[in-house]
C-alpha atoms as a PDB file:
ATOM      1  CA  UNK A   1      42.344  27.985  -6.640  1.00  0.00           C
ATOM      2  CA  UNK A   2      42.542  24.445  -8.190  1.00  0.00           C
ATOM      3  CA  UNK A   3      43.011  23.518  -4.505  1.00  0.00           C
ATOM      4  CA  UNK A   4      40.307  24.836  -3.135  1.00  0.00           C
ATOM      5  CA  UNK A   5      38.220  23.290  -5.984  1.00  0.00           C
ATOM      6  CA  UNK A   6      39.490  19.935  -5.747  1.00  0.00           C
ATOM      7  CA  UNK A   7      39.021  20.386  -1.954  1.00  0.00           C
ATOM      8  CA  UNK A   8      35.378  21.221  -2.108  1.00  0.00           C
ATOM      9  CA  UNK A   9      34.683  18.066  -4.414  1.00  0.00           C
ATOM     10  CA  UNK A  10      36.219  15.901  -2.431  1.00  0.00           C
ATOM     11  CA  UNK A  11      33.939  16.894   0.573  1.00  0.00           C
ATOM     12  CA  UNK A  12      31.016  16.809  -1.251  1.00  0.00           C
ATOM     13  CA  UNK A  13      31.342  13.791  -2.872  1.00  0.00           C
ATOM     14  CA  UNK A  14      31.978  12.471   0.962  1.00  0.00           C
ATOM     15  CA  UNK A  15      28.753  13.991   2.189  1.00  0.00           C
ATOM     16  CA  UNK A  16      26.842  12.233  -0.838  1.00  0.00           C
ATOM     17  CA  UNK A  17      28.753   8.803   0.347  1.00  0.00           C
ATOM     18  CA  UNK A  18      27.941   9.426   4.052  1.00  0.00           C
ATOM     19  CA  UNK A  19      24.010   9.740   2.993  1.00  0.00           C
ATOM     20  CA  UNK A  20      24.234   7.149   0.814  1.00  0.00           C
ATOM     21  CA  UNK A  21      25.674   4.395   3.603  1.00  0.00           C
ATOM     22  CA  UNK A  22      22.726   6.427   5.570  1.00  0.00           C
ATOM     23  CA  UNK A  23      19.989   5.549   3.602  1.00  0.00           C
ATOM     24  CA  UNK A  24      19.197   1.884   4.528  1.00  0.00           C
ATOM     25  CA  UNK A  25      16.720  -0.338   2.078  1.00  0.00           C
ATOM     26  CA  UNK A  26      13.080   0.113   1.475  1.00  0.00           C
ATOM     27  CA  UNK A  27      11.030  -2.331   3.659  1.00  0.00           C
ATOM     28  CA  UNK A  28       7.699  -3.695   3.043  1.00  0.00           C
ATOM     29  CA  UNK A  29       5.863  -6.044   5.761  1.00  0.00           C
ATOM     30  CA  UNK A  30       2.420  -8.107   5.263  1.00  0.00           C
ATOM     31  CA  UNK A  31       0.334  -8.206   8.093  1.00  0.00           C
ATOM     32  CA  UNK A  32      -2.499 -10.151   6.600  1.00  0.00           C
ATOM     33  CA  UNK A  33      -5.722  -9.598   4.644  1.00  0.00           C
ATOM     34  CA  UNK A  34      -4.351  -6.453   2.572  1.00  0.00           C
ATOM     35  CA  UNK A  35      -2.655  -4.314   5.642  1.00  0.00           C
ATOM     36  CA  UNK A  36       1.154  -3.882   4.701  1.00  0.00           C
ATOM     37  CA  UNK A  37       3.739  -1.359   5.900  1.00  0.00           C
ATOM     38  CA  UNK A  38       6.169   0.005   3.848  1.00  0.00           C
ATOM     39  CA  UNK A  39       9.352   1.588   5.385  1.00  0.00           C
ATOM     40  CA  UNK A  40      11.255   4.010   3.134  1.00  0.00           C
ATOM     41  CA  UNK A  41      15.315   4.002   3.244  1.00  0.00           C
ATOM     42  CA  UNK A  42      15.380   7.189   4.897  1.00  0.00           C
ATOM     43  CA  UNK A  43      13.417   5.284   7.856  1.00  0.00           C
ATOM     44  CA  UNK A  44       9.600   6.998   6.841  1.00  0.00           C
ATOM     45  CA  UNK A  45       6.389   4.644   7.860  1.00  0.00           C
ATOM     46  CA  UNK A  46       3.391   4.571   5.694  1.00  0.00           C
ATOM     47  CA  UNK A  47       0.576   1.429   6.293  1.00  0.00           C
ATOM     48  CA  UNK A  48      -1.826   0.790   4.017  1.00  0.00           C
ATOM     49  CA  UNK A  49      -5.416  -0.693   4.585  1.00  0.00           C
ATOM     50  CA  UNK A  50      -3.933  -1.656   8.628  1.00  0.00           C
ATOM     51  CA  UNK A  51      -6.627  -3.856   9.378  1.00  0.00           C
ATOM     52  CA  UNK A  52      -3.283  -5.277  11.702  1.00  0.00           C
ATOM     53  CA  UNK A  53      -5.550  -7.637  14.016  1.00  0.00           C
ATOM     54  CA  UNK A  54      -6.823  -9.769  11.255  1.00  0.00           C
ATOM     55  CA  UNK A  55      -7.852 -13.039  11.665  1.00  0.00           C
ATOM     56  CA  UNK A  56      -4.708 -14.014   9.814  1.00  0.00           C
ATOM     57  CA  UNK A  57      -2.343 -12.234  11.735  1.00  0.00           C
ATOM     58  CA  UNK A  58      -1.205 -14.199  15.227  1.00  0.00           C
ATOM     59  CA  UNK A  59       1.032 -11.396  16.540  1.00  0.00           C
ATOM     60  CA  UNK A  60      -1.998  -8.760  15.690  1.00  0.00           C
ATOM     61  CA  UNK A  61      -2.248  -7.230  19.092  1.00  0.00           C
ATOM     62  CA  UNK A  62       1.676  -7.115  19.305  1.00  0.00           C
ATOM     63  CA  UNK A  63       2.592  -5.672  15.898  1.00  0.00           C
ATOM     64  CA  UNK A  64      -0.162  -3.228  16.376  1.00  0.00           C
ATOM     65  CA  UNK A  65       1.260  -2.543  19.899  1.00  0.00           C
ATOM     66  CA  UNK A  66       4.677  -2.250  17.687  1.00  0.00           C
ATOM     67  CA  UNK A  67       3.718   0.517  15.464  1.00  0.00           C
ATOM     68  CA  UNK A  68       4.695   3.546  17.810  1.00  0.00           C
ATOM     69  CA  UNK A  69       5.786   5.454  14.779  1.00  0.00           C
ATOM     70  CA  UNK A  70       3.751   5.835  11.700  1.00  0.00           C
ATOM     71  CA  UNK A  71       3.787   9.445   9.017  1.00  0.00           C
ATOM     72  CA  UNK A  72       1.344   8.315   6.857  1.00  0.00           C
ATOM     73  CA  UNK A  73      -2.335   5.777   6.906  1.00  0.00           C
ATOM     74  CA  UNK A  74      -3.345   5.206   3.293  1.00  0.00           C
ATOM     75  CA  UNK A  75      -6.401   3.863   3.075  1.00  0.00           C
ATOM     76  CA  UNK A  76      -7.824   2.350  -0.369  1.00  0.00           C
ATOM     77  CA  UNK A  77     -11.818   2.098   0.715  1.00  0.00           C
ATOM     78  CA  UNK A  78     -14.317   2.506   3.796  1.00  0.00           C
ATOM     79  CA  UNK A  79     -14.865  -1.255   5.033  1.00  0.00           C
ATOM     80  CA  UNK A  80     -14.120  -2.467   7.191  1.00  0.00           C
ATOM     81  CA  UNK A  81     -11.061  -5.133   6.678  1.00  0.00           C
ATOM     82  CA  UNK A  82      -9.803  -1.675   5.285  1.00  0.00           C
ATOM     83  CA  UNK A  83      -9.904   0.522   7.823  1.00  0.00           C
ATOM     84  CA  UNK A  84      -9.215  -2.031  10.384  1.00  0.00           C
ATOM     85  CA  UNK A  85      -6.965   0.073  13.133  1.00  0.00           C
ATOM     86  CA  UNK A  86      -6.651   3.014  11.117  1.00  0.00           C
ATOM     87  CA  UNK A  87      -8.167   5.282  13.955  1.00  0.00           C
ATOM     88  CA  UNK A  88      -5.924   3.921  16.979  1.00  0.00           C
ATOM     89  CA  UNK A  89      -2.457   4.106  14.791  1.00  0.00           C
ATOM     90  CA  UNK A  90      -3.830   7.729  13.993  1.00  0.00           C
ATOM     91  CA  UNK A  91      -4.419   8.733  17.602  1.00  0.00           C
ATOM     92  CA  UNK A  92      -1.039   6.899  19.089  1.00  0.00           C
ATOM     93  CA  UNK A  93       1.100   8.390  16.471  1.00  0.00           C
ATOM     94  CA  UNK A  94      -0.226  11.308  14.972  1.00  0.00           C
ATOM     95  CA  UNK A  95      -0.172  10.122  11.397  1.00  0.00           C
ATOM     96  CA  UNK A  96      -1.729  11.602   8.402  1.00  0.00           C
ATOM     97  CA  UNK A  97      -4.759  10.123   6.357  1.00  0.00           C
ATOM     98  CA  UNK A  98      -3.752   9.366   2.982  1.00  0.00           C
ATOM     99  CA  UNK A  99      -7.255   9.131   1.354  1.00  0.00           C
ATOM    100  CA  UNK A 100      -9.959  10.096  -1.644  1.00  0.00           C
ATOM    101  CA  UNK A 101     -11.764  13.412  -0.497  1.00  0.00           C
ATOM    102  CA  UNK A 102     -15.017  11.388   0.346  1.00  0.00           C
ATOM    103  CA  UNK A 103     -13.401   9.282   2.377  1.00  0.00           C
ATOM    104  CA  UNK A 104     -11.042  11.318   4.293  1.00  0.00           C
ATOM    105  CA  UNK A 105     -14.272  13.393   5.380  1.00  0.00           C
ATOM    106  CA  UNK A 106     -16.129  10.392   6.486  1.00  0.00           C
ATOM    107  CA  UNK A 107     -13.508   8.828   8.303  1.00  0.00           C
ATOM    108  CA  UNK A 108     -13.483  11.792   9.764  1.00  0.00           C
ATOM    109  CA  UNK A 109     -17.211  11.967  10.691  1.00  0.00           C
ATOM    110  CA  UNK A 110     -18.177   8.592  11.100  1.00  0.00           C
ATOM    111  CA  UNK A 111     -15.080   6.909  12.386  1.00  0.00           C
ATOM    112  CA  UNK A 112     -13.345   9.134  14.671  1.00  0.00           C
ATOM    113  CA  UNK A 113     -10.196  10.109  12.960  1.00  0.00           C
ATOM    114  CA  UNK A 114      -8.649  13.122  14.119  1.00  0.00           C
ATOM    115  CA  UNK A 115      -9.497  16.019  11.903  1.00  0.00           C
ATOM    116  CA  UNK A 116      -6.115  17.797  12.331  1.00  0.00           C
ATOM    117  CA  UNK A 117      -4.351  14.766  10.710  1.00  0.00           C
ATOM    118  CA  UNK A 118      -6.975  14.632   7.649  1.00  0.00           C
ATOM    119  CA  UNK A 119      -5.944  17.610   5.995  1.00  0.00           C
ATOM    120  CA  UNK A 120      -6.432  18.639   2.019  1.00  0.00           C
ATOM    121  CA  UNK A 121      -2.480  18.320   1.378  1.00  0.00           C
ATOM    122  CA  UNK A 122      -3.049  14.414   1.812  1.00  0.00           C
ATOM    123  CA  UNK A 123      -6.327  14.065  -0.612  1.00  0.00           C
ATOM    124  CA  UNK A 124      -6.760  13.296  -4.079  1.00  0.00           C
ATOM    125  CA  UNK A 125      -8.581  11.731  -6.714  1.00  0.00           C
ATOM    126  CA  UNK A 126      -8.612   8.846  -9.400  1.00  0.00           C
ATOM    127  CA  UNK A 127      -6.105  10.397 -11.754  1.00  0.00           C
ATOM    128  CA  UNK A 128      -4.583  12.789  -9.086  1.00  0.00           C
ATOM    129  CA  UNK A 129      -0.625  12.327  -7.776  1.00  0.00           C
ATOM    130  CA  UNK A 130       0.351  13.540  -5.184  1.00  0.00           C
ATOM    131  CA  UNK A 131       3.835  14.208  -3.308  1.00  0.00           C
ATOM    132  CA  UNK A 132       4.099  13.721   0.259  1.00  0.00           C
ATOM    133  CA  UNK A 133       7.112  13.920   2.728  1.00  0.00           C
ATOM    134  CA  UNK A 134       9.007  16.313   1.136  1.00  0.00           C
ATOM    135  CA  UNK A 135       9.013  14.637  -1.811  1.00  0.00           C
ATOM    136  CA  UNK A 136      10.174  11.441  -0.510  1.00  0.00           C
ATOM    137  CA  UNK A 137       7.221   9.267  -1.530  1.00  0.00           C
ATOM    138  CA  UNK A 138       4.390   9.911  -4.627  1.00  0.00           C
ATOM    139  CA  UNK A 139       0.843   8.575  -4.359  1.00  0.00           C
ATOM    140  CA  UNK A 140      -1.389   8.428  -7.812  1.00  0.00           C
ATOM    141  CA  UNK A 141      -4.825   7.313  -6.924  1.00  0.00           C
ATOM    142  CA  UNK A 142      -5.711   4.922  -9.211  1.00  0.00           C
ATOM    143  CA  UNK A 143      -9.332   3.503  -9.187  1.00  0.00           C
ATOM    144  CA  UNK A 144     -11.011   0.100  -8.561  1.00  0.00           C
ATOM    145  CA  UNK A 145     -13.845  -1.886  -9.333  1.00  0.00           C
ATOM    146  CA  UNK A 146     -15.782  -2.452  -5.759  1.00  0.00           C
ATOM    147  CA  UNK A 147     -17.950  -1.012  -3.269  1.00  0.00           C
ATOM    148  CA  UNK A 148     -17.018   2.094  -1.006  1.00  0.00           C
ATOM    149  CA  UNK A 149     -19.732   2.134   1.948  1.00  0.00           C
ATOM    150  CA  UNK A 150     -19.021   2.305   5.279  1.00  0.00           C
ATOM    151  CA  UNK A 151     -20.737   0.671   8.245  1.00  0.00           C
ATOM    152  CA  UNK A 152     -21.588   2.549  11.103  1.00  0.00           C
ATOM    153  CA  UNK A 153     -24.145   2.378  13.620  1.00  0.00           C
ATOM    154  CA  UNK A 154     -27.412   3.896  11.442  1.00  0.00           C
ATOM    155  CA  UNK A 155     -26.281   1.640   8.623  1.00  0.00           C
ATOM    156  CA  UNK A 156     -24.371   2.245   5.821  1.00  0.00           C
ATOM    157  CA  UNK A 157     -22.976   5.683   4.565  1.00  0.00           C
ATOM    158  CA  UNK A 158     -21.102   7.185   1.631  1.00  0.00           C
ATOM    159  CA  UNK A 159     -17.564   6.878   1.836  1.00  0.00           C
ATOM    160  CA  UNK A 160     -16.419   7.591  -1.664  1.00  0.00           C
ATOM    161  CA  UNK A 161     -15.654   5.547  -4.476  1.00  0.00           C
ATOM    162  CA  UNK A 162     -13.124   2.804  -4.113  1.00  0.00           C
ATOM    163  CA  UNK A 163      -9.583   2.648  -5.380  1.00  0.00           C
ATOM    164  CA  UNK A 164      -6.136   1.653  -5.327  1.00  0.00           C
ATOM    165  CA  UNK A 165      -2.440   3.291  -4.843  1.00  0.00           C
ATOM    166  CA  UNK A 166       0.781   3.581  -7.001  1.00  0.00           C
ATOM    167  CA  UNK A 167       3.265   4.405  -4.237  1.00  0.00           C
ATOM    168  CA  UNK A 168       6.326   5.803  -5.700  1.00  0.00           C
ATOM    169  CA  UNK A 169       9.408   5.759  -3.139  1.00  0.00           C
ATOM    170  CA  UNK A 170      12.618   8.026  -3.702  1.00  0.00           C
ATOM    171  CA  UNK A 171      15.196   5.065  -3.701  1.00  0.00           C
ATOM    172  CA  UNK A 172      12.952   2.764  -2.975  1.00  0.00           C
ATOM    173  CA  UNK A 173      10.482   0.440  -5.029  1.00  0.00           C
ATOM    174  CA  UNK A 174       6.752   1.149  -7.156  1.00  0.00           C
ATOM    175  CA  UNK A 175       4.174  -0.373  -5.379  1.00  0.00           C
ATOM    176  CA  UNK A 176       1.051  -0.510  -6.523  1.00  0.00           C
ATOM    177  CA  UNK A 177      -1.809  -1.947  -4.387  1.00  0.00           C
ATOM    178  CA  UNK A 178      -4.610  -2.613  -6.110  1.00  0.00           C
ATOM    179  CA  UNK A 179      -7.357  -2.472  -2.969  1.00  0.00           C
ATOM    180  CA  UNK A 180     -10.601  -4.425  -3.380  1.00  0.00           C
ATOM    181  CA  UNK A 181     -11.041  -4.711  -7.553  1.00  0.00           C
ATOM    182  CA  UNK A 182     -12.210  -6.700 -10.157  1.00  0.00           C
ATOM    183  CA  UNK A 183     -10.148  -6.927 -13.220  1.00  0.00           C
ATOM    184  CA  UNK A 184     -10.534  -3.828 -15.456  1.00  0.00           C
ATOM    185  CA  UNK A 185      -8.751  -2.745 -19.255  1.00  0.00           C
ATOM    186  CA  UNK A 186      -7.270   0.401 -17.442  1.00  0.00           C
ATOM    187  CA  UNK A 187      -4.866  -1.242 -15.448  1.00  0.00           C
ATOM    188  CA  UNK A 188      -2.946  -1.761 -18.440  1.00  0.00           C
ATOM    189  CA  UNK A 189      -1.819   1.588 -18.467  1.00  0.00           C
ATOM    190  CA  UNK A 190       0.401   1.078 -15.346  1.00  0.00           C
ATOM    191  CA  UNK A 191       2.745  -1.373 -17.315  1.00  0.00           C
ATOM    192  CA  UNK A 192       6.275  -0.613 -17.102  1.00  0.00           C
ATOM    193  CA  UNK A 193       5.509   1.622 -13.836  1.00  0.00           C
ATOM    194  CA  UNK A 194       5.427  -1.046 -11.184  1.00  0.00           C
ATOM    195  CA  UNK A 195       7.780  -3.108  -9.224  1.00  0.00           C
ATOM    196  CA  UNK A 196       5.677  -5.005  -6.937  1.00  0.00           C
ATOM    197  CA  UNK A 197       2.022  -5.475  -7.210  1.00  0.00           C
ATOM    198  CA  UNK A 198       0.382  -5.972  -4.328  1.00  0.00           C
ATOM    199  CA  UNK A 199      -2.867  -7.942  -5.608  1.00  0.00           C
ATOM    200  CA  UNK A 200      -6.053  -9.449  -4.673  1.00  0.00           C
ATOM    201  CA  UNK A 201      -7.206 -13.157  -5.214  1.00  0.00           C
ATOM    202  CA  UNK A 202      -9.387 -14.128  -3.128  1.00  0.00           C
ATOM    203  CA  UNK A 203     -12.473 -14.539  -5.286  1.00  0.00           C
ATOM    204  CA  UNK A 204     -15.817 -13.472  -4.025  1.00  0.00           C
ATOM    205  CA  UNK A 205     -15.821 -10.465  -3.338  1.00  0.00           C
ATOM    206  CA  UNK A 206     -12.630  -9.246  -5.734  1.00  0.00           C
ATOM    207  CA  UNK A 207     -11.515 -11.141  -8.884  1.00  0.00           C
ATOM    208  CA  UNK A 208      -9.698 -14.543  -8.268  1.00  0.00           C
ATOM    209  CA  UNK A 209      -6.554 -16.274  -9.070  1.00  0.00           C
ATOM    210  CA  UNK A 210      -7.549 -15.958 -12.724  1.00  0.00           C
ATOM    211  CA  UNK A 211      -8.188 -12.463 -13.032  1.00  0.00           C
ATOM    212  CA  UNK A 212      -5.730 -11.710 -11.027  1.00  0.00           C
ATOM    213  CA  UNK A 213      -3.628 -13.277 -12.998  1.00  0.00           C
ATOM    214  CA  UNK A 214      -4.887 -11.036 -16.283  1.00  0.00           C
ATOM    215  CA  UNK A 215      -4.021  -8.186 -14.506  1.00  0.00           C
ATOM    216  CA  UNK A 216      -0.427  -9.238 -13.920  1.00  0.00           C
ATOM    217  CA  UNK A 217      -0.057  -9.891 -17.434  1.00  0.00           C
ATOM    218  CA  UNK A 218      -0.631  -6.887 -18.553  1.00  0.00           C
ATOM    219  CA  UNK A 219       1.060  -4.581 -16.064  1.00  0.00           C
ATOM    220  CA  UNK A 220       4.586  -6.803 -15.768  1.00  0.00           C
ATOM    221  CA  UNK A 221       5.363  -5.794 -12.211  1.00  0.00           C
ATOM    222  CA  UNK A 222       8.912  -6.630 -11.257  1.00  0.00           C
ATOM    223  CA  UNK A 223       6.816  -9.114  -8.481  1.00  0.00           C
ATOM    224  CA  UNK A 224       3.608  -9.863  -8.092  1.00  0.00           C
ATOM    225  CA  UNK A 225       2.657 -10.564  -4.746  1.00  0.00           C
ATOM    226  CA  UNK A 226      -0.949 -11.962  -3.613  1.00  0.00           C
ATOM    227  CA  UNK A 227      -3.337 -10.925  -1.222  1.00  0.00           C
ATOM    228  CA  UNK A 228      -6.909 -10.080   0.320  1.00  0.00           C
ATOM    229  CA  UNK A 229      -7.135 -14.523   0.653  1.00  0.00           C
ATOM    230  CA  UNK A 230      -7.697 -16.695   3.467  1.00  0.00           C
ATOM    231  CA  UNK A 231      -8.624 -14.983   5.867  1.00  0.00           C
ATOM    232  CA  UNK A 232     -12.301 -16.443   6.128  1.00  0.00           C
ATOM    233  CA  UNK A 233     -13.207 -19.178   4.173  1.00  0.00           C
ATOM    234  CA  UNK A 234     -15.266 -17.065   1.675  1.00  0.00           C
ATOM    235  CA  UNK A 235     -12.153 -15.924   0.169  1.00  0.00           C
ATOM    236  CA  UNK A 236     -11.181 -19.173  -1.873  1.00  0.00           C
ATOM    237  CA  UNK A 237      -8.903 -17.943  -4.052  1.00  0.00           C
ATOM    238  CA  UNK A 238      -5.441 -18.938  -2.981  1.00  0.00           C
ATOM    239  CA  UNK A 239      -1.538 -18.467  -4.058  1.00  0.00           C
ATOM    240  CA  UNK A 240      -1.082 -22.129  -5.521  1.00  0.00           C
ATOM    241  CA  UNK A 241      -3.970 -21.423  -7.933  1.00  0.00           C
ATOM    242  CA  UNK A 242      -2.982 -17.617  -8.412  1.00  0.00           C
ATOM    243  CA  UNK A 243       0.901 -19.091  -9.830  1.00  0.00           C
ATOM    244  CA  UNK A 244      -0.949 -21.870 -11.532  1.00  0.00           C
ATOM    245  CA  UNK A 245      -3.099 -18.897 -13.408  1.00  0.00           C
ATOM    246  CA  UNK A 246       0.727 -17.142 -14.192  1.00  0.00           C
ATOM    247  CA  UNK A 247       1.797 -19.872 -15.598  1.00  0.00           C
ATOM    248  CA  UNK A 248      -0.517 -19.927 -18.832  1.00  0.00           C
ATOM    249  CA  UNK A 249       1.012 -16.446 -19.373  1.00  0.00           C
ATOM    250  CA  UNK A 250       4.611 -17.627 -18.851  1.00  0.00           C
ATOM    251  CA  UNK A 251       4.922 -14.978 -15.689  1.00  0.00           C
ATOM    252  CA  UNK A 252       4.812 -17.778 -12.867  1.00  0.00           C
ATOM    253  CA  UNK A 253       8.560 -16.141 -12.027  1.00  0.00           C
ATOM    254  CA  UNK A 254       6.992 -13.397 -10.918  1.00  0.00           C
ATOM    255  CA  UNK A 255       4.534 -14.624  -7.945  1.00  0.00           C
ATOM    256  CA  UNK A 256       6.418 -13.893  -4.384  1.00  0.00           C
ATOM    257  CA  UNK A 257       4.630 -14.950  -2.067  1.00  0.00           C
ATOM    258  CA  UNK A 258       4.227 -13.414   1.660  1.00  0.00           C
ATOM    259  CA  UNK A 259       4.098 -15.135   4.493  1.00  0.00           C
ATOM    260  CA  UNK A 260       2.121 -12.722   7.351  1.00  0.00           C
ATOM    261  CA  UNK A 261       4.505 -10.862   9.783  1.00  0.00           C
ATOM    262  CA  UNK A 262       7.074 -11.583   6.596  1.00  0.00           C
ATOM    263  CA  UNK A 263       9.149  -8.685   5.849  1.00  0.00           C
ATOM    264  CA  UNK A 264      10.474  -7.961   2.240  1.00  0.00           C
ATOM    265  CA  UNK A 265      13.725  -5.577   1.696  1.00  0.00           C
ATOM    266  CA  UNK A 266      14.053  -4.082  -1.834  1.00  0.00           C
ATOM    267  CA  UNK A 267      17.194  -2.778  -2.814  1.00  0.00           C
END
């Protein structure tokens, strides 16, 4: 009997190695402006805001081209530099729209997106978590301070408020992208939730280097790493003044900055 036990232990614990030399590291790739993809270790594809042709992004018709598998398209708000090629990753790979209700139902009717892969299971709102890929990856929707239109051919139409993500993955890191914001108190209660901020500092039309660096401060990602800058010269705000803005707060450690086609592996 003690045999038998020992026996089945020792193949367990061999099936839990074998999956665990399986799983390979999280991923997460900047394509410019504030499009990323994050690749989970068990090989899952989620892009957020894939606005992949950018004007920052040289290889944008290739790495779009490239994405030939996709599960999820989260999508923070309804501009454009947002949405970007949200509809043609959609129809190529079948992926699902990770969205706020108002938003999943206008991309729906005003952008194209295929109604079949906008479906309640993938909606929330501003408070709401939810779990997606059999559990593999958690999404809280956590809100913003912005606009939420979207452009379409009669003008401007509702598309929700706007917001941002905390993207939990199983083995993998916390990412919270923030979307188009200005600073705002309630971001403090993320602190001690996130490993990598994904944040916006390009002034203008989003807080700058300075607020951005407030924000940092008080949610002490693991890594703060800058975005939504540069890519037309309205957006001033860049990463030198960003880490200069960290370093009244002592957290200038904690800038990483992205170059665009850059990939980052968390382990």
């Amino acid at each position: 009997m003690k045999r038998l036990v020992l026996a089945a232990l020792f193949f367990t614990l061999t099936a839990l190695m074998a999956n665990a030399a399986l799983a390979a590291p999280a991923q997460l790739t900047w394509f410019g402006q504030s499009a990323f993809k994050v690749v989970t270790p068990n090989g899952k594809v989620l892009v957020v805001d894939p606005w992949i042709t950018n004007p920052a992004n040289p290889n944008g018709k290739k790495d779009l081209e490239e994405l030939q598998k996709v599960d999820l398209i989260l999508l923070t708000h309804g501009h454009g530099d947002h949405i970007g090629n949200a509809v043609e990753i959609a129809q190529k790979t079948g992926a699902k729209l990770v969205a706020t209700f108002d938003l999943q139902k206008a991309m729906v009717a005003y952008k194209g997106f295929p109604a079949k892969q906008a479906s309640f299971s993938e909606t929330g709102s501003f408070g709401g978590q939810i779990a997606l890929l059999d559990g593999e990856v958690t999404v809280l929707f956590v809100p913003a301070i912005h606009g939420g239109s979207m452009d379409t051919d009669k003008g401007p139409v509702y598309a929700g408020e706007p917001g941002g993500f905390l993207i939990s993955i199983k083995g993998g890191p916390r990412i919270y992208h923030t979307g188009d914001t200005d600073l705002f108190s309630d971001m403090s209660l993320l602190k001690g939730q996130v490993d990598l901020m994904l944040v916006c500092i390009g002034d203008k039309f989003t807080m700058g280097p300075i607020r951005a660096a407030q924000a940092v401060e008080m949610i002490r990602p693991k890594k703060a790493i800058p975005m939504h800058f540069g890519t037309f010269p309205a957006l001033t705000g860049t990463p030198e003044e960003f880490k200069k803005a960290l370093r009244r707060y002592g957290l200038e450690f904690l800038m990483q900055q992205m170059k665009v086609g850059e990939t980052l592996t968390w382990k």
